[in-house]
Protein backbone atom coordinates (compact mmCIF):
# COMPACT_ATOMS: atom_id res chain seq x y z
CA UNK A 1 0.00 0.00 0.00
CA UNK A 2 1.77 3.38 -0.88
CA UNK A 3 -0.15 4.86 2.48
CA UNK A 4 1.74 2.34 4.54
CA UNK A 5 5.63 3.01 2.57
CA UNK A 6 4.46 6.42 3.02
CA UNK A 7 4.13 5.84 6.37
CA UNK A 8 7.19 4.24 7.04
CA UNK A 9 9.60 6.69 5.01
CA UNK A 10 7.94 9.71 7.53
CA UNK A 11 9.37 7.43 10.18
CA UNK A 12 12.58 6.11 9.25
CA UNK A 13 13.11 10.48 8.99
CA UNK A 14 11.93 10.82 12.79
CA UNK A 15 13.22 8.54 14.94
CA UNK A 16 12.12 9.99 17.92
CA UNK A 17 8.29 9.12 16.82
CA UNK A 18 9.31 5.85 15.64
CA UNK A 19 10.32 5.10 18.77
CA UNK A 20 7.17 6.74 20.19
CA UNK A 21 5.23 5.02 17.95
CA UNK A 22 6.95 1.16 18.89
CA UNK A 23 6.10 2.14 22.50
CA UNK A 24 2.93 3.45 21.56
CA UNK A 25 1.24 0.55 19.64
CA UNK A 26 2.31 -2.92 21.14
CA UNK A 27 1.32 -6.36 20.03
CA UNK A 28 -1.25 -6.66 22.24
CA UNK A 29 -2.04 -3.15 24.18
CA UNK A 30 -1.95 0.41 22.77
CA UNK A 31 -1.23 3.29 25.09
CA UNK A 32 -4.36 5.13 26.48
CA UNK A 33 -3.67 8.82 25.38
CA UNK A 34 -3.26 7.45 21.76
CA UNK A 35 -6.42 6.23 20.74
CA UNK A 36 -9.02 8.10 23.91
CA UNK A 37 -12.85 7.08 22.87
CA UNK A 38 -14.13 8.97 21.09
CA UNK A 39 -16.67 12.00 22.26
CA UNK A 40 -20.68 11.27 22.75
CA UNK A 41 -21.58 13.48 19.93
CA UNK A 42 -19.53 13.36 16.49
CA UNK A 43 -16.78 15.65 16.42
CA UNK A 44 -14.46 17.28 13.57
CA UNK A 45 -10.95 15.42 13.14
CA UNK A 46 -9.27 18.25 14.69
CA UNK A 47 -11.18 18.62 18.26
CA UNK A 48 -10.54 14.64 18.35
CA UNK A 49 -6.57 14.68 17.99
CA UNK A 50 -6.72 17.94 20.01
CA UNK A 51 -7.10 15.14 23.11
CA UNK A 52 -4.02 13.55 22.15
CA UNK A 53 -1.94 16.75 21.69
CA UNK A 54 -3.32 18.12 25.27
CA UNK A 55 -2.82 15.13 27.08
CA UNK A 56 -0.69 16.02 30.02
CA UNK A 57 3.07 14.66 29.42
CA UNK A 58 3.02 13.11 32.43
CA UNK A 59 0.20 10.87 31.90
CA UNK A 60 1.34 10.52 28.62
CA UNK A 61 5.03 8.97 30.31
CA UNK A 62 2.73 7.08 32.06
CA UNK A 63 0.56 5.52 29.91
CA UNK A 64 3.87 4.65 27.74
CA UNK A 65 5.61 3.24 30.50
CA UNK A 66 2.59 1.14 31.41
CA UNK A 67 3.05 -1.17 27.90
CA UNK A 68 6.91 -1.13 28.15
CA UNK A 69 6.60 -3.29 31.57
CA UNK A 70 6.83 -0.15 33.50
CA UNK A 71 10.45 1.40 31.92
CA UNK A 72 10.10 4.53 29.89
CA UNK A 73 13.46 4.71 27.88
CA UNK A 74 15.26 8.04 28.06
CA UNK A 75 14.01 8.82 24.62
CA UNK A 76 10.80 9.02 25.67
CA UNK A 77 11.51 10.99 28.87
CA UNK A 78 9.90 13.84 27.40
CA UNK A 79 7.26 16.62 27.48
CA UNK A 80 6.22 16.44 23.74
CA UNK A 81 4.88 13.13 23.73
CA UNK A 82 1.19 14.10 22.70
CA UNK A 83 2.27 17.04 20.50
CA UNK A 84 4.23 14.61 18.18
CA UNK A 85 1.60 11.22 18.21
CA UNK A 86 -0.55 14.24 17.44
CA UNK A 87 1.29 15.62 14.28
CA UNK A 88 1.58 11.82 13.06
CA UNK A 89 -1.95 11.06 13.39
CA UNK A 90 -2.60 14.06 11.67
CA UNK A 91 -0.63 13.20 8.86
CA UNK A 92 -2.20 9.79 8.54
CA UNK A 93 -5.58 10.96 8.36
CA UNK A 94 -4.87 13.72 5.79
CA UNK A 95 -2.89 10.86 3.46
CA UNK A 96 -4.57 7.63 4.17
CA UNK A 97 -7.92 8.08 5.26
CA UNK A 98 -9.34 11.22 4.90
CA UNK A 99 -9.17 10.62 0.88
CA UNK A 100 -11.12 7.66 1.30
CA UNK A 101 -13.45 8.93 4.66
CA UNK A 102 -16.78 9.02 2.31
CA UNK A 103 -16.53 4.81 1.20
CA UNK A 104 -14.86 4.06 4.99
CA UNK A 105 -17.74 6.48 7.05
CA UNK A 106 -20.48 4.00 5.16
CA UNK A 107 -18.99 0.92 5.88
CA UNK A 108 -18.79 1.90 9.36
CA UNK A 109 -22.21 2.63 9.55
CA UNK A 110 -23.22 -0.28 7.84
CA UNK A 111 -21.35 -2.25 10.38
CA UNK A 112 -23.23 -0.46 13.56
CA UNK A 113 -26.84 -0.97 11.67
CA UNK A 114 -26.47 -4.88 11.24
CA UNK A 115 -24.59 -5.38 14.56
CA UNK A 116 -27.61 -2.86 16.43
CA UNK A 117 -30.44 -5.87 14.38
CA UNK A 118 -27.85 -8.42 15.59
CA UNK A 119 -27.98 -7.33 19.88
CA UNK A 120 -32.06 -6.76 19.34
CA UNK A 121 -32.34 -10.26 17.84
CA UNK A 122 -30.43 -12.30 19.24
CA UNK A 123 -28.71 -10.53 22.13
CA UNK A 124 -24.95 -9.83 23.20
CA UNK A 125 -23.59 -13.25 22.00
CA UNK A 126 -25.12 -12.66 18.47
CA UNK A 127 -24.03 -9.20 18.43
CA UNK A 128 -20.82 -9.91 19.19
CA UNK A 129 -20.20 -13.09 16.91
CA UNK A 130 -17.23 -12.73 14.82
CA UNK A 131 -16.89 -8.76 15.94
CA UNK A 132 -12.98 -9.63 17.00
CA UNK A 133 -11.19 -13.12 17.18
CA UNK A 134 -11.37 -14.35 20.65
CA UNK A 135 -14.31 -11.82 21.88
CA UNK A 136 -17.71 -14.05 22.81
CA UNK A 137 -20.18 -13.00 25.20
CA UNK A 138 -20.24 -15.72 28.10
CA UNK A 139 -23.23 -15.31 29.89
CA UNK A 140 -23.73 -13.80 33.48
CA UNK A 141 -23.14 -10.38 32.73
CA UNK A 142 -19.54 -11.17 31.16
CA UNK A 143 -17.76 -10.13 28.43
CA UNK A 144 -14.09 -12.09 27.53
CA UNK A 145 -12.50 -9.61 25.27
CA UNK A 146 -9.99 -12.05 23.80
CA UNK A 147 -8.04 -15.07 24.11
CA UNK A 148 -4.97 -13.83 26.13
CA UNK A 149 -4.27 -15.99 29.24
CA UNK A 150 -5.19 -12.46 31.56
CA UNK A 151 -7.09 -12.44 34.54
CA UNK A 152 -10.27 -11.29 34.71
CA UNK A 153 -10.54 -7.69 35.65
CA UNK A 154 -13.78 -6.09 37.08
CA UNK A 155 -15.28 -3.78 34.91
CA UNK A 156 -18.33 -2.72 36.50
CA UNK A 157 -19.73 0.62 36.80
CA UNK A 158 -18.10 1.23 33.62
CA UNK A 159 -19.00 2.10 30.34
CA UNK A 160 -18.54 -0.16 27.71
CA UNK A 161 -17.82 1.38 24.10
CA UNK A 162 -17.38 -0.55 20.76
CA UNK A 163 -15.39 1.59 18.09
CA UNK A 164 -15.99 0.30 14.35
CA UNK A 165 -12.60 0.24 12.36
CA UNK A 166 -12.41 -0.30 8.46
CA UNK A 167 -8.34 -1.39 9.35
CA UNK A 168 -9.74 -5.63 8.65
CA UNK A 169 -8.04 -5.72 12.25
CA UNK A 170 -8.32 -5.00 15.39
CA UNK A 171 -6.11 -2.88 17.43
């Protein structure tokens, strides 16, 4: 995909993101400030990555440190964190997705229509069939959100929010 070599040209020229970017999006966990849901009421590209770019730099450090078992490396020891994830997710919207937003913002939709029929049909474990490998609805009030070997973690009082991606993947 010329998006993707795109992609990785921008950061083989800024190593610092790179490395922001490795810390940022691990195998199995992405860092909080990087993807925050996503407001109640639709919002314009710009107030969303605002979030990211405002985040505080220590929570930011934080929420880094949290996927790298707790060790922030030097390089990341900094105050700029949000301000740069910010610029690059700016960039990938205006050259991968926003060209394509109109054929991606359907299929999205599409998606939350048929899964909506799906919950009032046949409930959670129909809604959620095939939504992410791993995810199934078990009954009792609980959710298992993939196949990791994790321990359960109570959830309750909170909110739970689906986010539709067009990516083929999850994150």
């Amino acid at each position: 995909m010329q998006a993707e070599r795109l992609a990785t040209a921008r950061l083989a020229d800024d190593p610092i993101t790179a490395e922001r970017v490795e810390a940022a999006l691990r195998p199995h966990w992405i860092a909080d400030f990087v993807a925050p849901p996503p407001a109640a009421v639709e919002q314009p590209f710009d107030a969303e990555v605002a979030v990211v770019r405002d985040t505080p730099p220590a929570d930011a450090r934080r929420n880094l440190a949290d996927g790298l078992d707790g060790r922030l490396p030097g390089a990341l020891d900094r105050d700029d964190l949000g301000a740069r994830i910010a610029e690059l997710l700016t960039w990938i919207w205006r050259t991968a997705i926003e060209p394509d937003w109109p054929r991606r913002r359907r299929l999205l939709e599409a998606d939350v229509l048929a899964r909506t029929r799906q919950l009032s049909l046949g409930g959670w474990q129909a809604a959620l069939d095939r939504m992410r490998g791993g995810m199934r609805w078990l009954g009792g009030g609980r959710l298992q959100i993939n196949a990791y070997d994790c321990p359960p973690r109570d959830i309750s009082g909170a909110q739970l929010l689906f986010v539709p991606n067009t990516l083929g993947r999850g994150w």
